[in-house]
PDB file of N, CA and C in Angstrom:
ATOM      1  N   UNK A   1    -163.897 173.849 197.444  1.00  0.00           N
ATOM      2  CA  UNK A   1    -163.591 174.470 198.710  1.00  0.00           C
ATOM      3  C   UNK A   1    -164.074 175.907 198.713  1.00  0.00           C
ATOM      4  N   UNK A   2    -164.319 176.265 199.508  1.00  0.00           N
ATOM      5  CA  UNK A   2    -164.840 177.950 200.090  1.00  0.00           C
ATOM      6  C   UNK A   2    -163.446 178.609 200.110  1.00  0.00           C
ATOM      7  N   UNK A   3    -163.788 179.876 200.123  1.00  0.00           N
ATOM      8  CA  UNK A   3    -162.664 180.590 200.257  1.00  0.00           C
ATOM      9  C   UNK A   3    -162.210 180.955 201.519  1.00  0.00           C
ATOM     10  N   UNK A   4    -163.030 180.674 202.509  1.00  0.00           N
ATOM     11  CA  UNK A   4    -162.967 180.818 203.640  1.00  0.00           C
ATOM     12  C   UNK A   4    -161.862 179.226 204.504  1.00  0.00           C
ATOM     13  N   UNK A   5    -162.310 178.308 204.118  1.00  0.00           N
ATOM     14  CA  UNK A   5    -161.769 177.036 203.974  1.00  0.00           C
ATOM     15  C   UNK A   5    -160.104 177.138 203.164  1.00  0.00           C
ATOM     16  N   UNK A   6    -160.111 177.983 201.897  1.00  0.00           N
ATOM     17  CA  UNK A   6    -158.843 177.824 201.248  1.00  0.00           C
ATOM     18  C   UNK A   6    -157.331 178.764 202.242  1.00  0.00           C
ATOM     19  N   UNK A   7    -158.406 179.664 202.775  1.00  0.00           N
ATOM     20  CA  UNK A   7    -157.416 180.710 203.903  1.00  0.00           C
ATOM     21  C   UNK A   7    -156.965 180.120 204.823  1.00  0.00           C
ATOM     22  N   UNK A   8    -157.676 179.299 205.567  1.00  0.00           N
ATOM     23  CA  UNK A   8    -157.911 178.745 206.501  1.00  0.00           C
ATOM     24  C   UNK A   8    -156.632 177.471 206.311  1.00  0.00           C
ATOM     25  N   UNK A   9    -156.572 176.456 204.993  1.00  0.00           N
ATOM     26  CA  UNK A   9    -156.162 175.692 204.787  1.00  0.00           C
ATOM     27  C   UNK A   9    -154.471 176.348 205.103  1.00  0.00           C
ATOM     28  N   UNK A  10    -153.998 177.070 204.107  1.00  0.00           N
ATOM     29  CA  UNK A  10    -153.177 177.943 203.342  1.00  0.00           C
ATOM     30  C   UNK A  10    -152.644 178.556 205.256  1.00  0.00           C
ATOM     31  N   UNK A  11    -153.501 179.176 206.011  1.00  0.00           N
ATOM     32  CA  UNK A  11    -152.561 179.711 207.098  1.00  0.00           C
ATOM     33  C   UNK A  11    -152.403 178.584 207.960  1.00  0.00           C
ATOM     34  N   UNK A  12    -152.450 177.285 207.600  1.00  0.00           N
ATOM     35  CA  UNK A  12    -152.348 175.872 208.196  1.00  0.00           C
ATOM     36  C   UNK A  12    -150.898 175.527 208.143  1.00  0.00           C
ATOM     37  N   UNK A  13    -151.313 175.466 206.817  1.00  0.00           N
ATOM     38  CA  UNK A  13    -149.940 175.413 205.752  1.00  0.00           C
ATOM     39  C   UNK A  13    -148.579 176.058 206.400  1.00  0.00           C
ATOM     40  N   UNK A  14    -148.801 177.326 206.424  1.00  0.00           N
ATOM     41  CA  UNK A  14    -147.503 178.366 206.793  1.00  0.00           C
ATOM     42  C   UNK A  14    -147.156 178.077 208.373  1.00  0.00           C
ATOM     43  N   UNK A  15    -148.282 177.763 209.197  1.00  0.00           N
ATOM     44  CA  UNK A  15    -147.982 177.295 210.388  1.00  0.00           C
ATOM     45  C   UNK A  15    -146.673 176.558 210.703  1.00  0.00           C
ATOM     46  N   UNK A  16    -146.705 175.656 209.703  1.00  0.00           N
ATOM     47  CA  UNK A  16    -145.608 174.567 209.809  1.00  0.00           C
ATOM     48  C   UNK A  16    -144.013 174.994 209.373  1.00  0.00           C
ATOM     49  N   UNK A  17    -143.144 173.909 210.105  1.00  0.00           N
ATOM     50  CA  UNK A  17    -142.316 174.412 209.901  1.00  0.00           C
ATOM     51  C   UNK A  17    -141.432 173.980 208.291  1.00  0.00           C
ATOM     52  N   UNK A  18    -141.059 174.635 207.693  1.00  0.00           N
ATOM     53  CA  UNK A  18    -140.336 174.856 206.085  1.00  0.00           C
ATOM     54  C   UNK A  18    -140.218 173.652 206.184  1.00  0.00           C
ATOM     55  N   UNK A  19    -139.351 172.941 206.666  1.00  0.00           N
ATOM     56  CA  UNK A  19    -138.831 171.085 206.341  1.00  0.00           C
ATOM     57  C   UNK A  19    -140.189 170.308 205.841  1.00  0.00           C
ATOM     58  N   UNK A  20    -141.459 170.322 206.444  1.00  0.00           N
ATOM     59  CA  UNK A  20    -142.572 170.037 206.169  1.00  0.00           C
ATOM     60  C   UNK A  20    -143.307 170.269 205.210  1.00  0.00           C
ATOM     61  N   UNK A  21    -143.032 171.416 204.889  1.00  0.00           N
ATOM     62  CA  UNK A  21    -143.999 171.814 203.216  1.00  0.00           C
ATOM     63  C   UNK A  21    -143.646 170.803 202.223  1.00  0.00           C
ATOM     64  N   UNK A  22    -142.254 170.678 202.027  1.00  0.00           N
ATOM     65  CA  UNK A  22    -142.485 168.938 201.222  1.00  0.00           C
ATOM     66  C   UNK A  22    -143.034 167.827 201.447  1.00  0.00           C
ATOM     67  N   UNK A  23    -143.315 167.612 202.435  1.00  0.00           N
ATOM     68  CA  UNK A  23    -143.947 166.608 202.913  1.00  0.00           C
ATOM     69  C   UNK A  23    -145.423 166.911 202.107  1.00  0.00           C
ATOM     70  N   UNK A  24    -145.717 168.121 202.574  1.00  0.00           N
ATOM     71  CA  UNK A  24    -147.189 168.330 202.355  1.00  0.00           C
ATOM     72  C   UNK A  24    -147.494 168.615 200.527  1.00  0.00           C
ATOM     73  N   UNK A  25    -146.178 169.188 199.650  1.00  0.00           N
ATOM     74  CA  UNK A  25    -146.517 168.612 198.840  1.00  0.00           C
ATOM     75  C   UNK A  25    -146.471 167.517 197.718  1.00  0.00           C
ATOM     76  N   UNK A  26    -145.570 166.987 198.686  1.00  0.00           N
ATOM     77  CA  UNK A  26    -145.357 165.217 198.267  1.00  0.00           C
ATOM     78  C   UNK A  26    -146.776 164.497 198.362  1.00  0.00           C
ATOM     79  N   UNK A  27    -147.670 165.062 199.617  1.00  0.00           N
ATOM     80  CA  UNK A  27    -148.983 164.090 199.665  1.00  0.00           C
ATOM     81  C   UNK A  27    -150.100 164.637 198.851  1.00  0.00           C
ATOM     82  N   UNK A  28    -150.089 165.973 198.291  1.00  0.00           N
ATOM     83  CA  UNK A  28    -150.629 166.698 197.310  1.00  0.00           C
ATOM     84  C   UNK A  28    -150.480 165.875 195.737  1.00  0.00           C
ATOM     85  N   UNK A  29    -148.945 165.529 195.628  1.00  0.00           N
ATOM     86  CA  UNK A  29    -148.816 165.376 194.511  1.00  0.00           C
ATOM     87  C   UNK A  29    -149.438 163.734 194.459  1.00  0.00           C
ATOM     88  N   UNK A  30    -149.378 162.941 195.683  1.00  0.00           N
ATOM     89  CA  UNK A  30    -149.868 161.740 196.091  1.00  0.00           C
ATOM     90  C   UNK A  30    -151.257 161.903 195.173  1.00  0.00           C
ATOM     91  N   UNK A  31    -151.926 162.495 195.959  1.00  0.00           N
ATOM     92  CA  UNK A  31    -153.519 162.771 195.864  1.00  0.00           C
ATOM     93  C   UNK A  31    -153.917 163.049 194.821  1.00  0.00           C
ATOM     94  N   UNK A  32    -152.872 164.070 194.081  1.00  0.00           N
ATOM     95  CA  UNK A  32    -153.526 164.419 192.508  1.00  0.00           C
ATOM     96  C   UNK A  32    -152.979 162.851 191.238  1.00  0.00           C
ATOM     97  N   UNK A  33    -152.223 162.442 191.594  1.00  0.00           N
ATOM     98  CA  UNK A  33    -151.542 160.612 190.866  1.00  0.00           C
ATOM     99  C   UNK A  33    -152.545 159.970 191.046  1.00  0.00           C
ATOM    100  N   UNK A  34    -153.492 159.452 192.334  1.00  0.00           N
ATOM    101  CA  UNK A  34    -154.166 158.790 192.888  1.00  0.00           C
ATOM    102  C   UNK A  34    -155.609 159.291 192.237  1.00  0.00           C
ATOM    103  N   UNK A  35    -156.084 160.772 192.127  1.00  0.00           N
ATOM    104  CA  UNK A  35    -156.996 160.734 190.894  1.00  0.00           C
ATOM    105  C   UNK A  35    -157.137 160.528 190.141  1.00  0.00           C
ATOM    106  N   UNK A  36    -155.606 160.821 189.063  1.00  0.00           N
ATOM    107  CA  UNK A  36    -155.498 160.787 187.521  1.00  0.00           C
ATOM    108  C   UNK A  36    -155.469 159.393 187.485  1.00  0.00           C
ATOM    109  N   UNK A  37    -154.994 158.318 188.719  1.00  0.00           N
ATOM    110  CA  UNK A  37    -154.909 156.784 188.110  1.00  0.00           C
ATOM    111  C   UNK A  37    -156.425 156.001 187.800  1.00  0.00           C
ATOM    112  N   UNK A  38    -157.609 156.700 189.088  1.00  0.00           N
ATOM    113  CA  UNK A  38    -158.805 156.334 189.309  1.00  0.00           C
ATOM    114  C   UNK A  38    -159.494 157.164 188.295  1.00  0.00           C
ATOM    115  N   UNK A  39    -159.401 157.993 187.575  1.00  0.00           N
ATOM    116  CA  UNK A  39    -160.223 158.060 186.217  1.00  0.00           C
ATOM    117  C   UNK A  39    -159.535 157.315 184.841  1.00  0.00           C
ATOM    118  N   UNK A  40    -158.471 157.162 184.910  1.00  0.00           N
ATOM    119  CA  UNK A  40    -157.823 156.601 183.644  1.00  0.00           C
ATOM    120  C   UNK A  40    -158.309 155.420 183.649  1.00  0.00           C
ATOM    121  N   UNK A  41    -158.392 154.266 185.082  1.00  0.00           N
ATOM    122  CA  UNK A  41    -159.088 153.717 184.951  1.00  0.00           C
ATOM    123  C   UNK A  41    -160.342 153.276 184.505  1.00  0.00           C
ATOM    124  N   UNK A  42    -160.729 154.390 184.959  1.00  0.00           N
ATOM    125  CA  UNK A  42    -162.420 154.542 184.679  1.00  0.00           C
ATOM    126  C   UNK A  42    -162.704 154.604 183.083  1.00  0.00           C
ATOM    127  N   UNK A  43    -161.805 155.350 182.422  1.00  0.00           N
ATOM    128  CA  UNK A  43    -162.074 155.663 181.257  1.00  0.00           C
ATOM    129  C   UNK A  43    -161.705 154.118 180.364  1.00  0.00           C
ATOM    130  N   UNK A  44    -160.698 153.420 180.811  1.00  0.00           N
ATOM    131  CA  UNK A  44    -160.372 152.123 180.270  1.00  0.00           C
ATOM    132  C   UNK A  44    -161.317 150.849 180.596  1.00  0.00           C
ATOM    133  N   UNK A  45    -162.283 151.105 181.759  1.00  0.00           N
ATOM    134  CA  UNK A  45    -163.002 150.214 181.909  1.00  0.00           C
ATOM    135  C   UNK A  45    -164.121 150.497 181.175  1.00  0.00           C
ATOM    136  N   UNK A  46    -164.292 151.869 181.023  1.00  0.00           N
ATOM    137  CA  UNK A  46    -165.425 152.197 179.934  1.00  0.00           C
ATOM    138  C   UNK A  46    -165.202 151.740 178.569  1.00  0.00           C
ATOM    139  N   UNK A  47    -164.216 152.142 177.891  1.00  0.00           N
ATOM    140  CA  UNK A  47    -163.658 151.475 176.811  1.00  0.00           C
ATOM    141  C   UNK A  47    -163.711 149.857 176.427  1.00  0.00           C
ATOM    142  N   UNK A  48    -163.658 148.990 177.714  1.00  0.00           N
ATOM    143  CA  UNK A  48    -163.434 147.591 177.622  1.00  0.00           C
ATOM    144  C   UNK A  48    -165.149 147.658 177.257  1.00  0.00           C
ATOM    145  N   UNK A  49    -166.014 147.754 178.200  1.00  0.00           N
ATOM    146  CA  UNK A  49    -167.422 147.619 178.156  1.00  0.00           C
ATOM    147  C   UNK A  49    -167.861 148.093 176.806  1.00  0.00           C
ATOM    148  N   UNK A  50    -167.823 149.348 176.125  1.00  0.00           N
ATOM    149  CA  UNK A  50    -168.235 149.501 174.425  1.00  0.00           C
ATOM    150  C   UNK A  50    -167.117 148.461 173.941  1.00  0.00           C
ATOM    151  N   UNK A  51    -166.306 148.146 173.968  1.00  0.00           N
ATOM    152  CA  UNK A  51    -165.683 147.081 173.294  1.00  0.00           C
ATOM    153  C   UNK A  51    -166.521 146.157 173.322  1.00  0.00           C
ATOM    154  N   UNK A  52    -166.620 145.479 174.656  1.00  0.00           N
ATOM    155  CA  UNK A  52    -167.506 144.017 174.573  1.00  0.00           C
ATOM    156  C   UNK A  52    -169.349 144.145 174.248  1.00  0.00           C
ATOM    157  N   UNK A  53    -169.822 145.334 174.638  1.00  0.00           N
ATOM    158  CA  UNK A  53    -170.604 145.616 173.503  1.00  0.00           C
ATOM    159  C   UNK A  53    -170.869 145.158 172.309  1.00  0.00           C
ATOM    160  N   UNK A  54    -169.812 145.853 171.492  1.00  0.00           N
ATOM    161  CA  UNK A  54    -169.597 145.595 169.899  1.00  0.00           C
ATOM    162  C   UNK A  54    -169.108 144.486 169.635  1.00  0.00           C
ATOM    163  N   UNK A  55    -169.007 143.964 170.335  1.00  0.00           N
ATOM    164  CA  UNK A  55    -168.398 142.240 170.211  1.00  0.00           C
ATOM    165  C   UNK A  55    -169.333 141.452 170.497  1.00  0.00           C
ATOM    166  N   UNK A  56    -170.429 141.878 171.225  1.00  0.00           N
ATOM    167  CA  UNK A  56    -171.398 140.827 171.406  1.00  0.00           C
ATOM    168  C   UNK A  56    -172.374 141.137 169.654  1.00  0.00           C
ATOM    169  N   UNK A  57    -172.742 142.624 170.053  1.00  0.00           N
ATOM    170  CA  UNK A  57    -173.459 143.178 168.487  1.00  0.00           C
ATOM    171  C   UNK A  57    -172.851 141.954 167.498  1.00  0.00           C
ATOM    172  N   UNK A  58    -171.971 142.117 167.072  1.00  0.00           N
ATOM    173  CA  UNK A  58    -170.826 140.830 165.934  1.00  0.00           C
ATOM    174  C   UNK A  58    -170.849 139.497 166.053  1.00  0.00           C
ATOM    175  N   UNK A  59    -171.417 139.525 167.437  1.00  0.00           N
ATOM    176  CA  UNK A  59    -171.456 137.877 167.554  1.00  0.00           C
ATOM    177  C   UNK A  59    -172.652 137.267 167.242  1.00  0.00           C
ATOM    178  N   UNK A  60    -174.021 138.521 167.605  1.00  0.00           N
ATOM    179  CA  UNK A  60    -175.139 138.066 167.650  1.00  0.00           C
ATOM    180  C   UNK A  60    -175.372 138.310 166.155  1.00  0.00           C
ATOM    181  N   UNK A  61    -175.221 139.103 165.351  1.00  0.00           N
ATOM    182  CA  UNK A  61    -175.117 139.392 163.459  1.00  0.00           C
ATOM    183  C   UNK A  61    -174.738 138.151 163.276  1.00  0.00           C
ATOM    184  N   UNK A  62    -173.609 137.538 163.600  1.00  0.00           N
ATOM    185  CA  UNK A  62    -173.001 136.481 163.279  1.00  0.00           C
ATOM    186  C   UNK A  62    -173.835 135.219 162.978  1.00  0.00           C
ATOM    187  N   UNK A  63    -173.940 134.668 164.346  1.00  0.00           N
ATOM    188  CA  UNK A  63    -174.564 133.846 164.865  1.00  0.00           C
ATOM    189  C   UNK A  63    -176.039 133.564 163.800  1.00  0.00           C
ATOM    190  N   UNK A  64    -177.407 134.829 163.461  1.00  0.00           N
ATOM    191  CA  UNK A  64    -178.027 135.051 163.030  1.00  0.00           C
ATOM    192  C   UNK A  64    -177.971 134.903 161.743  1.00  0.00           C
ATOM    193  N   UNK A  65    -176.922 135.178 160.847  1.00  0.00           N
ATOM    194  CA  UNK A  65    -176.536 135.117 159.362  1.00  0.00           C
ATOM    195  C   UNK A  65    -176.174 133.577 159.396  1.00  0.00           C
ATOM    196  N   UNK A  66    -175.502 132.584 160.200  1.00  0.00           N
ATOM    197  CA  UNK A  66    -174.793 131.205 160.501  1.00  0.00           C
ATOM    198  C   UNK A  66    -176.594 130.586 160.295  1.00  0.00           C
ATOM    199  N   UNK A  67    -177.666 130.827 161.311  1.00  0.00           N
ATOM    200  CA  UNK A  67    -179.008 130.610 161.598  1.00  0.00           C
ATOM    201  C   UNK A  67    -179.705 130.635 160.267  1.00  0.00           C
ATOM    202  N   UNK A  68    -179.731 131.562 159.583  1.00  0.00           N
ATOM    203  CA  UNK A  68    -179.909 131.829 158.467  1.00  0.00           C
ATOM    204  C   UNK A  68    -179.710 130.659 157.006  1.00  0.00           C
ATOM    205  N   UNK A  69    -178.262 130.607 157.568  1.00  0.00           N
ATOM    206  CA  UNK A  69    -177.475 129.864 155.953  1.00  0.00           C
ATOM    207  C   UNK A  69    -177.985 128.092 157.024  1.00  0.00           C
ATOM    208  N   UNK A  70    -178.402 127.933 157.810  1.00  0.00           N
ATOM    209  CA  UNK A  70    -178.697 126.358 158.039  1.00  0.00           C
ATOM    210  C   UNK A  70    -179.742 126.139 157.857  1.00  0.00           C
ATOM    211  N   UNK A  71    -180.814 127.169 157.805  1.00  0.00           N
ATOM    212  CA  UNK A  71    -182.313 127.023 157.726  1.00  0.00           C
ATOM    213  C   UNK A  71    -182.200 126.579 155.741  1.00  0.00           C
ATOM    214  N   UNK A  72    -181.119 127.094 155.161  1.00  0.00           N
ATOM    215  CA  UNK A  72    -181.468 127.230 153.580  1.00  0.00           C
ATOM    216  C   UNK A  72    -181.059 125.517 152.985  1.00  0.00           C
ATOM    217  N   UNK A  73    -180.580 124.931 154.188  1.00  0.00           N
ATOM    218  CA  UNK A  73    -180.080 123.377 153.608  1.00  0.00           C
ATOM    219  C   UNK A  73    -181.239 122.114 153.747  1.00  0.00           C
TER     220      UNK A  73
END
């Protein structure tokens, strides 16, 4: 945000009447939950993906060494 925008926001803010500022930062605190849930996510779906990664890596070693020991019979 600009600082021009944050003044702007902020004498929005005071406009209202006191009963309301909770409101407003009940939907603040909304908004900042609603980020932290959409990156935690993010970071756990990243996690699953190098997981299954390295699980395929293990499968295909696997598989290859299995390829290996049938060719020797």
């Amino acid at each position: 945000m600009t600082a021009r925008r944050d003044e702007v926001l902020i004498e929005e803010l005071k406009s209202l009447p006191p009963e309301q500022h909770a409101e407003v930062e009940d939907f603040v605190d909304f908004l900042k939950a609603r980020r932290e849930r959409a990156r935690d996510a993010a970071a756990r779906l990243f996690r699953l993906k190098r997981l299954a990664r390295g699980a395929r890596s293990r499968i295909a070693v696997a598989a290859g060494r299995s390829a290996d020991l049938s060719m020797r019979d």
